[in-house]
N, C-alpha and C. Protein backbone atom coordinates (compact mmCIF):
# COMPACT_ATOMS: atom_id res chain seq x y z
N UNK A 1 110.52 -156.92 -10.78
CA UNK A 1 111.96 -156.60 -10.93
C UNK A 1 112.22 -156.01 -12.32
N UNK A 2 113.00 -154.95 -12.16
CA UNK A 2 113.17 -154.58 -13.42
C UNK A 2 114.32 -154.48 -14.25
N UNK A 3 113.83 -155.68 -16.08
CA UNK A 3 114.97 -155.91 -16.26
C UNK A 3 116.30 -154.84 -16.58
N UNK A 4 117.03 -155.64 -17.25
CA UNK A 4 118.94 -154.60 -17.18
C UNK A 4 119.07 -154.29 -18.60
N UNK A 5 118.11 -154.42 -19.22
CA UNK A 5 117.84 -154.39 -20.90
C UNK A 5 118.10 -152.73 -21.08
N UNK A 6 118.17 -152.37 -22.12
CA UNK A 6 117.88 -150.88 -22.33
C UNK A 6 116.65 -150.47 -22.52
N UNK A 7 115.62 -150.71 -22.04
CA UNK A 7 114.35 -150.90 -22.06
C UNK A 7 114.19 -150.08 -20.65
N UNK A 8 115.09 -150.20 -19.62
CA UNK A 8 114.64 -150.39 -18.54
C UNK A 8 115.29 -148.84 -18.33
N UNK A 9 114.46 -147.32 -17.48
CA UNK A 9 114.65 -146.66 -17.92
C UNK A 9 115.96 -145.80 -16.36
N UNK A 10 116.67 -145.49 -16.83
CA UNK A 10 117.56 -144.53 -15.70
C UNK A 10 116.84 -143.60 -15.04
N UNK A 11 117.29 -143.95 -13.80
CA UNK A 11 115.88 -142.86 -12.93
C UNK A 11 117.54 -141.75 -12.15
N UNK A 12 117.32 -140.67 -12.41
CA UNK A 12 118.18 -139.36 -12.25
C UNK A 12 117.48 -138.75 -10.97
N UNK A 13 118.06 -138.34 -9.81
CA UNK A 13 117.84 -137.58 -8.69
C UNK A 13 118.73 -136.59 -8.36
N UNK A 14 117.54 -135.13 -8.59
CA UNK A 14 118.60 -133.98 -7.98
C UNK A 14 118.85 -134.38 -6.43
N UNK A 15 119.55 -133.88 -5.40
CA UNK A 15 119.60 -133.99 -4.22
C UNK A 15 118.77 -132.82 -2.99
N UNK A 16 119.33 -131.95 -3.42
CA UNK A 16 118.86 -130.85 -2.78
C UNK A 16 117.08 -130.45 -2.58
N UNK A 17 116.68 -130.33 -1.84
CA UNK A 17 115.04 -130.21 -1.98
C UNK A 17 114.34 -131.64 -2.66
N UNK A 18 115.22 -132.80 -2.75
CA UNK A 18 113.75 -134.06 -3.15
C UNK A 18 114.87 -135.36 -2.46
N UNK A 19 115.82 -134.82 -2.11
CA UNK A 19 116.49 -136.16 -1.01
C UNK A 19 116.83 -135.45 0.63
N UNK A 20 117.23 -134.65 0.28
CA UNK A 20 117.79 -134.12 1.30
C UNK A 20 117.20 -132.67 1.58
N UNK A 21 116.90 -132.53 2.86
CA UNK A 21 116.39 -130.88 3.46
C UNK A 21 117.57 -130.31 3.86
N UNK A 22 118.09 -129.58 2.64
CA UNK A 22 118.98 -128.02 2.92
C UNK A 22 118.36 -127.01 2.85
N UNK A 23 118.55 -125.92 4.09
CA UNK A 23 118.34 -124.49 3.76
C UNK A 23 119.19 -123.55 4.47
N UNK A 24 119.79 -122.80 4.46
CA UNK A 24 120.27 -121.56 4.82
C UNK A 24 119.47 -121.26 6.38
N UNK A 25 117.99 -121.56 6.02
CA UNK A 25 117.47 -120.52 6.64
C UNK A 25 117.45 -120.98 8.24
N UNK A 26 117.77 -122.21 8.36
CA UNK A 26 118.30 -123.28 9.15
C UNK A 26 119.25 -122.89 10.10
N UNK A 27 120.10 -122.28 9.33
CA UNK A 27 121.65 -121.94 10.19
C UNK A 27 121.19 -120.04 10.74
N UNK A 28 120.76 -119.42 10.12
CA UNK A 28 120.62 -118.52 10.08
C UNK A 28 119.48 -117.72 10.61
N UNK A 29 118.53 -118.63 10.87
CA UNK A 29 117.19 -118.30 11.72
C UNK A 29 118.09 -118.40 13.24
N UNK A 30 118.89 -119.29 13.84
CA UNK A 30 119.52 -119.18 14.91
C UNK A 30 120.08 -117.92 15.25
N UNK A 31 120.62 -117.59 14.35
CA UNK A 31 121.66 -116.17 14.27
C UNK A 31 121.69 -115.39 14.26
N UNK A 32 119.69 -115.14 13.55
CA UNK A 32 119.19 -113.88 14.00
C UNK A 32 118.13 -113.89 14.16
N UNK A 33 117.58 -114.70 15.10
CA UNK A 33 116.72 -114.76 15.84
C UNK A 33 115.03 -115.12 15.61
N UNK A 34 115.40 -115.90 13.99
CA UNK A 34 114.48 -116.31 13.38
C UNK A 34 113.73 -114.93 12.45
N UNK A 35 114.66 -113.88 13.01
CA UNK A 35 114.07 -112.75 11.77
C UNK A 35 114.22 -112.80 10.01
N UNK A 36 113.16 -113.20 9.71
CA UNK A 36 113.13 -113.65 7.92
C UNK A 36 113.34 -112.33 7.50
N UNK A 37 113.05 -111.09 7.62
CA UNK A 37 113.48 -110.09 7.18
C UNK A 37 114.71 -109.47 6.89
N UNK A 38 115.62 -109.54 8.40
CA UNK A 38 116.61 -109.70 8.29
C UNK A 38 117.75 -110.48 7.75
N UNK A 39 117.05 -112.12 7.48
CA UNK A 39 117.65 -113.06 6.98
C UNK A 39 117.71 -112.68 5.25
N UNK A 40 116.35 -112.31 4.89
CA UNK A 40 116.41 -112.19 3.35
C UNK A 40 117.55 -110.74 3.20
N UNK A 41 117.64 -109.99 4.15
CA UNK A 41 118.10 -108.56 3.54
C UNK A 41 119.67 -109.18 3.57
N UNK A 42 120.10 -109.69 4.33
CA UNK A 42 121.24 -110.55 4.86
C UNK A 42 122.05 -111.31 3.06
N UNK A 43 121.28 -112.42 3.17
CA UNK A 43 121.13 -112.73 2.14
C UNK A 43 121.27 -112.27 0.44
N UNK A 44 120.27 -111.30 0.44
CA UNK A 44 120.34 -110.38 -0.77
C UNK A 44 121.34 -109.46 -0.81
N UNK A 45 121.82 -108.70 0.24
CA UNK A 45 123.02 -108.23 0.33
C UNK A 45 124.14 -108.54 -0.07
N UNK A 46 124.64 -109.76 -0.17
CA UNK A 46 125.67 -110.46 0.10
C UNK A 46 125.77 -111.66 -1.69
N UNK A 47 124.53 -110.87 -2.36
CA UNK A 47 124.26 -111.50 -3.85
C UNK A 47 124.09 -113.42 -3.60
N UNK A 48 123.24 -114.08 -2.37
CA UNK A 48 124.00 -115.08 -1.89
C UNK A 48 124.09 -116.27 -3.03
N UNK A 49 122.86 -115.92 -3.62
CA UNK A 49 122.86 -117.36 -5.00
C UNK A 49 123.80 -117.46 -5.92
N UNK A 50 124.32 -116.19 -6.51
CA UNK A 50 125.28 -116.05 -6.85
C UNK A 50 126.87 -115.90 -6.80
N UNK A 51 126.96 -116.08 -4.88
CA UNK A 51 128.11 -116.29 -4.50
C UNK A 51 128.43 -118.04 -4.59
N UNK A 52 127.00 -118.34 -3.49
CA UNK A 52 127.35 -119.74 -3.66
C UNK A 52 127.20 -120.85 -4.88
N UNK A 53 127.04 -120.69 -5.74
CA UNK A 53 126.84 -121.15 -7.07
C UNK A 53 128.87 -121.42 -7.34
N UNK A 54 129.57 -120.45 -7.12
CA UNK A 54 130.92 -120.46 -7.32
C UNK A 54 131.24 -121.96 -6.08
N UNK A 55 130.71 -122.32 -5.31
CA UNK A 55 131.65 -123.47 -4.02
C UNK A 55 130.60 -124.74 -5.27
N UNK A 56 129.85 -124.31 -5.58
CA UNK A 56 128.92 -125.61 -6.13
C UNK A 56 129.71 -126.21 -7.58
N UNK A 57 130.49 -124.71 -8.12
CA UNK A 57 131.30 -125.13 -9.05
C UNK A 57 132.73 -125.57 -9.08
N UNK A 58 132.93 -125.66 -7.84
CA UNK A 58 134.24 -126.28 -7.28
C UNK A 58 135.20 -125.41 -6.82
N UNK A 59 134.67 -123.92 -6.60
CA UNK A 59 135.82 -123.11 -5.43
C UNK A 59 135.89 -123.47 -3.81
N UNK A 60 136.79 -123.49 -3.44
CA UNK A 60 137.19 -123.52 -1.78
C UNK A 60 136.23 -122.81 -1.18
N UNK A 61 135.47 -123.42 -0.01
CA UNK A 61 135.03 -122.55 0.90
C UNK A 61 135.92 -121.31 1.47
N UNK A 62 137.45 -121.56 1.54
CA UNK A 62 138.29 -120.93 2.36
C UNK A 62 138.51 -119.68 1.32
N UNK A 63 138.55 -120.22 -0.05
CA UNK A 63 138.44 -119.12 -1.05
C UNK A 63 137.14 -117.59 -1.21
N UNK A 64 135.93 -118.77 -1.42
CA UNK A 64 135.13 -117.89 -1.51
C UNK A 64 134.81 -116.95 -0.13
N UNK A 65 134.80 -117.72 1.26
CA UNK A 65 134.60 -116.80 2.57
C UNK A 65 135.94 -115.80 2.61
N UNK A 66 136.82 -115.78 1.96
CA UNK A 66 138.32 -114.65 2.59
C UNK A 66 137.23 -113.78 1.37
N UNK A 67 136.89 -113.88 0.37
CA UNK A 67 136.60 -113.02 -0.71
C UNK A 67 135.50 -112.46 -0.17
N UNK A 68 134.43 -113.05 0.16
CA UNK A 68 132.79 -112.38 0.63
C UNK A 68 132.94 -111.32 1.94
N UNK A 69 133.72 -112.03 3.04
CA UNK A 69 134.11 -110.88 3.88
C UNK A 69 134.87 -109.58 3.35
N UNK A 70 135.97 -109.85 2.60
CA UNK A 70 136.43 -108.99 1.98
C UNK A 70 135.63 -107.66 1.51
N UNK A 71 134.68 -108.10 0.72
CA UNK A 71 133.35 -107.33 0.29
C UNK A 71 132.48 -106.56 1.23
N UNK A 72 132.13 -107.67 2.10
CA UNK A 72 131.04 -107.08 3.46
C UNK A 72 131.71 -107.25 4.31
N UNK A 73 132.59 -106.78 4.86
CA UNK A 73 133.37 -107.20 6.36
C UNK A 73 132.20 -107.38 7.45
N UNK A 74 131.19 -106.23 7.48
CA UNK A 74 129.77 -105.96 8.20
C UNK A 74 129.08 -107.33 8.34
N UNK A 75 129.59 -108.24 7.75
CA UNK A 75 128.91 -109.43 7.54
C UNK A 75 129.69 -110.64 7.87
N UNK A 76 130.94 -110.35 8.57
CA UNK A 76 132.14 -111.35 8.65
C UNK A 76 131.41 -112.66 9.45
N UNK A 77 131.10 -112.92 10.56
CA UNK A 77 130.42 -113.28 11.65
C UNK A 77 128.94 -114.52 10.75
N UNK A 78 128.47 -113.65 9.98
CA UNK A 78 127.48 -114.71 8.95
C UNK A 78 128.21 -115.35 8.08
N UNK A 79 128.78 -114.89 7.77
CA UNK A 79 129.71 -115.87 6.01
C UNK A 79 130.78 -116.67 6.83
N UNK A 80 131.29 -116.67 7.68
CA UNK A 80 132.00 -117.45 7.96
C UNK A 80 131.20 -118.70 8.46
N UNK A 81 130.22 -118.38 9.35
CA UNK A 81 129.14 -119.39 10.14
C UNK A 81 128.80 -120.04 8.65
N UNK A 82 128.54 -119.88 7.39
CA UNK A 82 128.21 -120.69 6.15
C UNK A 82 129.22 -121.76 6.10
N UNK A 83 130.46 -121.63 6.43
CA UNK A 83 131.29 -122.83 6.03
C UNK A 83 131.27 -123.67 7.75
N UNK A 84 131.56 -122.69 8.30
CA UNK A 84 132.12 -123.43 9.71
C UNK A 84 130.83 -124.27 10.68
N UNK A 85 129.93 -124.01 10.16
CA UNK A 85 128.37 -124.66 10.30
C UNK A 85 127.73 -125.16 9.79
N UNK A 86 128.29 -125.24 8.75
CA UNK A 86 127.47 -125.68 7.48
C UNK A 86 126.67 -126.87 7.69
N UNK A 87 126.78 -127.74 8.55
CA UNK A 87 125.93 -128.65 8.95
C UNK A 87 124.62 -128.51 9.57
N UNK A 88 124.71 -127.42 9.94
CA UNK A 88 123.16 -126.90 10.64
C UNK A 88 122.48 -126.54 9.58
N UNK A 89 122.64 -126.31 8.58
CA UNK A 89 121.64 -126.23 7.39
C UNK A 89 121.27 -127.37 6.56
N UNK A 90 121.77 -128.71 7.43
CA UNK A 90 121.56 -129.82 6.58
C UNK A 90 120.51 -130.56 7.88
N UNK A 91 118.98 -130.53 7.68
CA UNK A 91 118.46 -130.79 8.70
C UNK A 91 117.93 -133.00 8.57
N UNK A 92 118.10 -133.05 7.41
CA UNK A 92 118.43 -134.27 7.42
C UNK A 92 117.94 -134.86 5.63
N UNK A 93 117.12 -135.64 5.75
CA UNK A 93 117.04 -136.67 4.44
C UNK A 93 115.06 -136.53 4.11
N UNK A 94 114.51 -136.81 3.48
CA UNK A 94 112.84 -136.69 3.45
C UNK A 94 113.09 -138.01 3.38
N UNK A 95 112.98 -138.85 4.10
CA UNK A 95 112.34 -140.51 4.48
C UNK A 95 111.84 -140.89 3.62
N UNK A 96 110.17 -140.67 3.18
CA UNK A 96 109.41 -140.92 2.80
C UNK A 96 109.94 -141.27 0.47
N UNK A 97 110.78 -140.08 0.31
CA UNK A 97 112.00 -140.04 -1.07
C UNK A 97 112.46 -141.34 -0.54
N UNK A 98 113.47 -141.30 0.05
CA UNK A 98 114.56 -142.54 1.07
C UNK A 98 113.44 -144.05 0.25
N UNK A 99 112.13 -143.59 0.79
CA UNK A 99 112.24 -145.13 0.81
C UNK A 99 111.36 -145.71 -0.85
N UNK A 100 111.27 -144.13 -1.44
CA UNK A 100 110.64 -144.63 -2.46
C UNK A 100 112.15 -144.93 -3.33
N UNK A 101 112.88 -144.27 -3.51
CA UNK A 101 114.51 -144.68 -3.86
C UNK A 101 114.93 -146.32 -3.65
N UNK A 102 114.66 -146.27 -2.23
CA UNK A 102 115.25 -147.93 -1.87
C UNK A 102 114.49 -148.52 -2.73
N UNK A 103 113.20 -148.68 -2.82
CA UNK A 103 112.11 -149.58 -3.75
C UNK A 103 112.37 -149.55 -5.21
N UNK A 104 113.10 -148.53 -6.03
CA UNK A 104 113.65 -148.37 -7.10
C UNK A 104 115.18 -149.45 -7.32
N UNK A 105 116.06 -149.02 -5.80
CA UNK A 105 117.33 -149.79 -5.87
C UNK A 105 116.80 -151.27 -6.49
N UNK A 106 115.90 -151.91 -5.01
CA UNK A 106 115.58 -153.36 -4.85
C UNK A 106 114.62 -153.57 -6.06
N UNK A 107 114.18 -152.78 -7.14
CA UNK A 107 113.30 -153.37 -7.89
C UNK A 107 114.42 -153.00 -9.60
N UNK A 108 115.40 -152.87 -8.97
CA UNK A 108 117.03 -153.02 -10.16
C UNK A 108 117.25 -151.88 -11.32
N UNK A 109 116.52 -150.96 -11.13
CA UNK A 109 116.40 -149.95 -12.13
C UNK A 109 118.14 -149.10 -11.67
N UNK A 110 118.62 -148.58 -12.45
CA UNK A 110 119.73 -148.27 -12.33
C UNK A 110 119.72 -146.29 -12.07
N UNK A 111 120.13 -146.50 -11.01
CA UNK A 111 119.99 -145.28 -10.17
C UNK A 111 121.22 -144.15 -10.13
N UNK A 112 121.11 -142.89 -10.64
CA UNK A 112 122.33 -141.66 -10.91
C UNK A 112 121.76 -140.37 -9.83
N UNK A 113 123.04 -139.71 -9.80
CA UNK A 113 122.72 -138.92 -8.85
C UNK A 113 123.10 -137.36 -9.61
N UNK A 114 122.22 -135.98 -9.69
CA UNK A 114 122.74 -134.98 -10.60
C UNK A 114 122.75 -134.15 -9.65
N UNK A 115 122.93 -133.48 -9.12
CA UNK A 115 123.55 -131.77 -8.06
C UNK A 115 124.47 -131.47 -8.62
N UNK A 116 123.84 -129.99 -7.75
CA UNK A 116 124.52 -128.91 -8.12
C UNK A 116 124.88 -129.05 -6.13
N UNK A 117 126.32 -129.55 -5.72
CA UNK A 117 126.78 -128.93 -4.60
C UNK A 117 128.31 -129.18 -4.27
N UNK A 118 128.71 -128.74 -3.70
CA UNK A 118 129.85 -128.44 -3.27
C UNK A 118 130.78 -129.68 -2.74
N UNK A 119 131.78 -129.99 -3.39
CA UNK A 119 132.35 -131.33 -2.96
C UNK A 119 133.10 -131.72 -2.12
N UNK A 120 133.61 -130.28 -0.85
CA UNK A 120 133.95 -130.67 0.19
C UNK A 120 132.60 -130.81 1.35
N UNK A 121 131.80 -130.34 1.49
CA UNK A 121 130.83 -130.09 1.71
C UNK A 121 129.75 -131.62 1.85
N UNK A 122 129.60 -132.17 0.66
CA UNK A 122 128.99 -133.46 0.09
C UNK A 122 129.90 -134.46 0.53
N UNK A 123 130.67 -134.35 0.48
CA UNK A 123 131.55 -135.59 0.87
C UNK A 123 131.43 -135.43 2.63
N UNK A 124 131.24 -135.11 3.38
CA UNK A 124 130.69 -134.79 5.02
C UNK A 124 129.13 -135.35 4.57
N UNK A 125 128.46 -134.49 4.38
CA UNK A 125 127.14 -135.07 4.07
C UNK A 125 126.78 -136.96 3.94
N UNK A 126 127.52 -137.16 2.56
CA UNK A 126 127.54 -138.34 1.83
C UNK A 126 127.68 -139.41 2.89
N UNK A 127 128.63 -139.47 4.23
CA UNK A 127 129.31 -140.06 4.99
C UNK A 127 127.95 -140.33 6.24
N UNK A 128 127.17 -139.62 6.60
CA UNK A 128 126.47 -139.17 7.11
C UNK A 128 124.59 -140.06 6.89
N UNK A 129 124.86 -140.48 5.19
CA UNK A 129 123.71 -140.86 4.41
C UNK A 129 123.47 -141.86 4.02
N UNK A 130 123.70 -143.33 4.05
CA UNK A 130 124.45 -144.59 3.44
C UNK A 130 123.55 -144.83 1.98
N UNK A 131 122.23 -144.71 1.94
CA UNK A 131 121.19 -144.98 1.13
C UNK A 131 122.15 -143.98 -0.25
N UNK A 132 123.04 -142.79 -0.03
CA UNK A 132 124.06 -142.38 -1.48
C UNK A 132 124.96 -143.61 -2.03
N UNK A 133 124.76 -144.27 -1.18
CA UNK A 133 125.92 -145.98 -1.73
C UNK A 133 125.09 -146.53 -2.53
N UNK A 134 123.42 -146.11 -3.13
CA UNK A 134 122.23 -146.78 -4.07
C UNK A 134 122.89 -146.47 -5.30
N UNK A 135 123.37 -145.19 -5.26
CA UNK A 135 123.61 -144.65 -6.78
C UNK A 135 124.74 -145.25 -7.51
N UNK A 136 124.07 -145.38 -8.80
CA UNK A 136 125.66 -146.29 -9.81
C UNK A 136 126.49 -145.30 -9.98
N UNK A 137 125.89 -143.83 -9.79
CA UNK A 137 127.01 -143.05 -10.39
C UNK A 137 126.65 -141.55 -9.43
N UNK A 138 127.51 -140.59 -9.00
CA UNK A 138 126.65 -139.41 -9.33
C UNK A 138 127.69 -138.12 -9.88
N UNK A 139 127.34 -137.28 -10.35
CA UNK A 139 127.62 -136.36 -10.79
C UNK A 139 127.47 -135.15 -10.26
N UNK A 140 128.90 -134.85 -9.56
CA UNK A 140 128.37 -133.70 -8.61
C UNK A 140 129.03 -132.44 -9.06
N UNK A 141 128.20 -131.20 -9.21
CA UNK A 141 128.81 -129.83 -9.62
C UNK A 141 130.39 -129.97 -8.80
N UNK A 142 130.19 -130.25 -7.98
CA UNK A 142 131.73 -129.42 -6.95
C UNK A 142 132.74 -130.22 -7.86
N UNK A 143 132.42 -132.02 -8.26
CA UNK A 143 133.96 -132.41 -8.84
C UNK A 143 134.00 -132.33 -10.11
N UNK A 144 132.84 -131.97 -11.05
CA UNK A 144 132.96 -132.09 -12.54
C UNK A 144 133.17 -130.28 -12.85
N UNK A 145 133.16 -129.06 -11.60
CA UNK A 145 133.03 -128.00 -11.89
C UNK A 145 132.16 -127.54 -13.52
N UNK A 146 130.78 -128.22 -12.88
CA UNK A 146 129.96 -127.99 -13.82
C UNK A 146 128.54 -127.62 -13.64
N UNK A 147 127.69 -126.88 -13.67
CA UNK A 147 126.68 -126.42 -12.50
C UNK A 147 125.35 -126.70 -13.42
N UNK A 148 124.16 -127.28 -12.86
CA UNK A 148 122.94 -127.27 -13.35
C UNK A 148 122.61 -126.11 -13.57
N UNK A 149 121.34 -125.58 -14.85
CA UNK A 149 121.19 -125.84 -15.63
C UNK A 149 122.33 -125.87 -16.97
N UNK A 150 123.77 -126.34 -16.61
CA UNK A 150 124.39 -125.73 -17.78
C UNK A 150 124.13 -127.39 -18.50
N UNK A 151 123.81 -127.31 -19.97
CA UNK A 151 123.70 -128.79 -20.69
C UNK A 151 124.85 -129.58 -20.63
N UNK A 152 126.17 -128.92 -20.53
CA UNK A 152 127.31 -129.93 -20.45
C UNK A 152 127.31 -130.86 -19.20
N UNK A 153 126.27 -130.32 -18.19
CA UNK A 153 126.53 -131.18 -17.17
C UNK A 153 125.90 -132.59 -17.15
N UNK A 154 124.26 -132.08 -17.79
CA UNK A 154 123.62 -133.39 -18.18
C UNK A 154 124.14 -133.90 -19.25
N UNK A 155 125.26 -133.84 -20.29
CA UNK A 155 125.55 -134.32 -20.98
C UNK A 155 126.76 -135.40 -20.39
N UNK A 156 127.16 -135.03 -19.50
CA UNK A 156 128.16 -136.19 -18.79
C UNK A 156 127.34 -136.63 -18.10
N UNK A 157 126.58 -136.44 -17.78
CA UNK A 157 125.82 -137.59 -17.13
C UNK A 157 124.89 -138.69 -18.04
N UNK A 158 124.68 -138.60 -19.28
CA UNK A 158 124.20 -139.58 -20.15
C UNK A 158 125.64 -140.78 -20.82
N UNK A 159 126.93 -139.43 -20.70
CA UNK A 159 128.05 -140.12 -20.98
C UNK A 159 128.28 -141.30 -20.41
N UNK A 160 128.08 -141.01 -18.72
CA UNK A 160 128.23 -141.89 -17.63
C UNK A 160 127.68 -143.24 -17.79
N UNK A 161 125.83 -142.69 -17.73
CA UNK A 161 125.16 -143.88 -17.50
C UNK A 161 125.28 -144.49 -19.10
N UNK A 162 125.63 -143.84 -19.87
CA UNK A 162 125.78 -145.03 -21.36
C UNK A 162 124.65 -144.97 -22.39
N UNK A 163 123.39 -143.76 -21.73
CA UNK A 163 122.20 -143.81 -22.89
C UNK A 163 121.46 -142.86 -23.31
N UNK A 164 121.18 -142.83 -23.64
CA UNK A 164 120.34 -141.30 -24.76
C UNK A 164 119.64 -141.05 -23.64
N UNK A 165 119.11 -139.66 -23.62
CA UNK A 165 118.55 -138.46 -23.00
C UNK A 165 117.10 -139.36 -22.60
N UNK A 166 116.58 -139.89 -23.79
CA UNK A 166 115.00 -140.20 -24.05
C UNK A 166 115.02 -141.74 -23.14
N UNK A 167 115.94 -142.24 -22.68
CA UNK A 167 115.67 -143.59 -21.46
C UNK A 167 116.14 -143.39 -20.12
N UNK A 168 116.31 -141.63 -20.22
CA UNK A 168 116.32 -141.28 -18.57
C UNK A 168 115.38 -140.43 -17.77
N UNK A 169 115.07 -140.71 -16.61
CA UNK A 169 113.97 -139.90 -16.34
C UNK A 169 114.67 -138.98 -14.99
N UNK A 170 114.71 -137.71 -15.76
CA UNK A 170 115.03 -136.91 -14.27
C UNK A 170 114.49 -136.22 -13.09
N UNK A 171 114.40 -135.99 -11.95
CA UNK A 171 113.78 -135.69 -11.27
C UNK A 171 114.36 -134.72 -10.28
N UNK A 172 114.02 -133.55 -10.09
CA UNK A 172 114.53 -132.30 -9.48
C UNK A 172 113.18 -130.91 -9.22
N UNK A 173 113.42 -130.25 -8.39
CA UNK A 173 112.35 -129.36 -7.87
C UNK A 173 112.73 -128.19 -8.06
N UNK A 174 113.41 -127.85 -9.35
CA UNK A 174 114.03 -126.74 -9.92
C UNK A 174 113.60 -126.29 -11.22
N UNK A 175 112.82 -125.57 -12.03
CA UNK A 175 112.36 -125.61 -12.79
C UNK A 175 112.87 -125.38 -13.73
N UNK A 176 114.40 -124.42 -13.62
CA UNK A 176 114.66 -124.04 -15.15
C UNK A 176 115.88 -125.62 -14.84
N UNK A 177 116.03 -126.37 -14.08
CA UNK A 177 117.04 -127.30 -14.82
C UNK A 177 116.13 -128.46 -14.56
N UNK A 178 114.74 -128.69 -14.36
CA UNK A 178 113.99 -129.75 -15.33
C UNK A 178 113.94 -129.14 -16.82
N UNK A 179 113.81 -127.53 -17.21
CA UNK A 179 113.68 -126.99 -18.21
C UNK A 179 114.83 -128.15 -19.63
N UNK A 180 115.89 -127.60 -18.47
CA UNK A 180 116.94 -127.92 -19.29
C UNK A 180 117.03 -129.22 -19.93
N UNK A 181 116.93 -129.93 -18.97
CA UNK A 181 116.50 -132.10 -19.04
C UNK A 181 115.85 -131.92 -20.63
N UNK A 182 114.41 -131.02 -19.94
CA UNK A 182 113.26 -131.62 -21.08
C UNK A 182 114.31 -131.47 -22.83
N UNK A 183 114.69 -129.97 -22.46
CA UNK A 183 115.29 -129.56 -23.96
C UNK A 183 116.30 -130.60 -24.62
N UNK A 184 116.59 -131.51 -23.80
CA UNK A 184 117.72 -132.54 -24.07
C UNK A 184 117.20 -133.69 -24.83
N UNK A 185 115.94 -133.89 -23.76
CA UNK A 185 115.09 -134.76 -24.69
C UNK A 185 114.91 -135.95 -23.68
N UNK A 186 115.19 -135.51 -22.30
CA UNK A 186 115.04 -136.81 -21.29
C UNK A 186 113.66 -136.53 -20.20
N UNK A 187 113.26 -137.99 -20.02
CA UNK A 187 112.19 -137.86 -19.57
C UNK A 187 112.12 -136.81 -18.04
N UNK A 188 111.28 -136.15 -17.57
CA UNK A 188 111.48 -135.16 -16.47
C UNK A 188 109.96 -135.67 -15.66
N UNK A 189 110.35 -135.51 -14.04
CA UNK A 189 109.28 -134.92 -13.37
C UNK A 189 110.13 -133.97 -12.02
N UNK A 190 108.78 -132.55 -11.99
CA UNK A 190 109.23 -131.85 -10.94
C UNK A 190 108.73 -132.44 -10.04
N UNK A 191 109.87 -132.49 -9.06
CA UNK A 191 109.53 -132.70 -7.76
C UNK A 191 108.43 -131.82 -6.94
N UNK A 192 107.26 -132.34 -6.28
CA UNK A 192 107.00 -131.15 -5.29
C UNK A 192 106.61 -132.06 -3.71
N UNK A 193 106.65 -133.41 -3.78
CA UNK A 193 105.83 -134.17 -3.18
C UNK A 193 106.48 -135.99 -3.28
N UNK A 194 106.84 -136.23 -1.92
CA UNK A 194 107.14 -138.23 -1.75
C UNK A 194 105.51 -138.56 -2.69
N UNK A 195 104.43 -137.73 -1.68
CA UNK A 195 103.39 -138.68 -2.83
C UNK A 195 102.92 -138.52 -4.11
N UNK A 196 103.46 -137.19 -4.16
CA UNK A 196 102.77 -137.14 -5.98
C UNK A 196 104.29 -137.25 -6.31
N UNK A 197 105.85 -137.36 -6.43
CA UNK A 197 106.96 -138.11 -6.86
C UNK A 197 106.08 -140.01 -7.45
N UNK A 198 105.76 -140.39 -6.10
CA UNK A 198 105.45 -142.08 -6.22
C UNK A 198 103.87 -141.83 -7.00
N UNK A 199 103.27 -141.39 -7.09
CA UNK A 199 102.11 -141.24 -8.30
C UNK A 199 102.52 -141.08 -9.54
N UNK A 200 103.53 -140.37 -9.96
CA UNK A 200 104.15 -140.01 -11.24
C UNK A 200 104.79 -141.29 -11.54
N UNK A 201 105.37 -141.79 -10.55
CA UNK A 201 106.19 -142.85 -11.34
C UNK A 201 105.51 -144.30 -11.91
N UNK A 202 104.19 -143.83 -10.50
CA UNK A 202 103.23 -145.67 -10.80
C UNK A 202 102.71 -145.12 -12.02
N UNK A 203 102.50 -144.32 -12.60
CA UNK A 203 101.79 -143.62 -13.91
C UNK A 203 102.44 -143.98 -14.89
N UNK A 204 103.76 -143.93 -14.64
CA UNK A 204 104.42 -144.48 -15.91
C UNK A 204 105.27 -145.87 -15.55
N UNK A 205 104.26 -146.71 -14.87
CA UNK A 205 104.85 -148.09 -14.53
C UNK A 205 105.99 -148.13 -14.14
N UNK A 206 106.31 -147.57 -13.14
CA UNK A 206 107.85 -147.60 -12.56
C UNK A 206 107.47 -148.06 -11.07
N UNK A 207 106.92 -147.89 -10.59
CA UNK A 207 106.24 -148.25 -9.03
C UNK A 207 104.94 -148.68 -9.20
């Protein structure tokens, strides 16, 4: 069990790609017929990382889809299916995370949550997930309108949990915002793997 001392170190979880399986390509392999070609040209067309980065920072779906059609009308039919489906791109949870998480809850280490997603969006999700009721806190782009890698975001999140950069360990499968963690000065591992995640952590006596 691990004690409640400041000794005991904050374990940080992005969501996207190391709790939960989101992809686009999900909703959109349906739609066109599993053509990746079409999906990426689709996609790139439509600037998509950079559209949706704006709902992650707390704009309206209803906002950003009247605006994107606006742009590509040619494309009305896909951008709308992004909000009005949006659940088909949420194909569920990686278990195997799930239960290395629970073993963190039950062994008392104090558990935060950092994304970058959209807070009408997450809050459907969240409802959907009960094991998000583990986290003491989380910090989500959509309600702090604050987006990974920007430092102000991890900086409310040390606000939150109450401790310097150097007694948290973050964990995300994004490289420039582990980048960012490290520059802060908090402990980091990239995600790529439930079993090399739970190898990293028995390495540094956490499991």
């Amino acid at each position: 069990m691990a004690s409640k001392d400041k000794a005991t170190p904050v374990i940080v979880f992005d969501f996207g790609g190391v709790l939960m399986d989101w992809n686009p390509f999900y909703l959109y392999g349906k739609m066109l017929d599993n053509d990746r070609e079409a999906m990426d040209r689709f996609l790139k067309d439509i600037n998509f990382s950079v559209w949706n980065v704006e709902q992650d920072r707390g704009r309206s779906f209803a906002e950003g889809t009247a605006q994107l059609i606006a742009q590509f009308p040619e494309y009305e039919e896909l951008i709308r299916a992004y909000d009005e489906r949006y659940m088909e791109m949420v194909a569920g949870s990686f278990q195997p995370v799930v239960d290395i998480l629970q073993a963190l809850k039950e062994a008392g280490y104090p558990l935060y949550g950092l994304s970058n997603w959209s807070a009408e969006k997450f809050s459907i999700v969240r409802n959907e997930y009960p094991f998000f009721a583990w986290f003491d806190d989380i910090v989500l782009s959509g309600e702090v309108r604050l987006v990974k890698p920007d430092r102000a975001m991890y900086e409310l999140l040390l606000e939150r949990a109450g401790r310097p950069a150097s007694e948290c360990l973050f964990i995300d499968d994004y490289g420039p915002n582990i980048q960012a963690a490290s520059d802060l000065g908090f402990q980091t591992i990239k995600f790529e793997s439930a079993e090399q995640l739970k190898s990293e952590l028995s390495a540094r006596g956490i499991l």
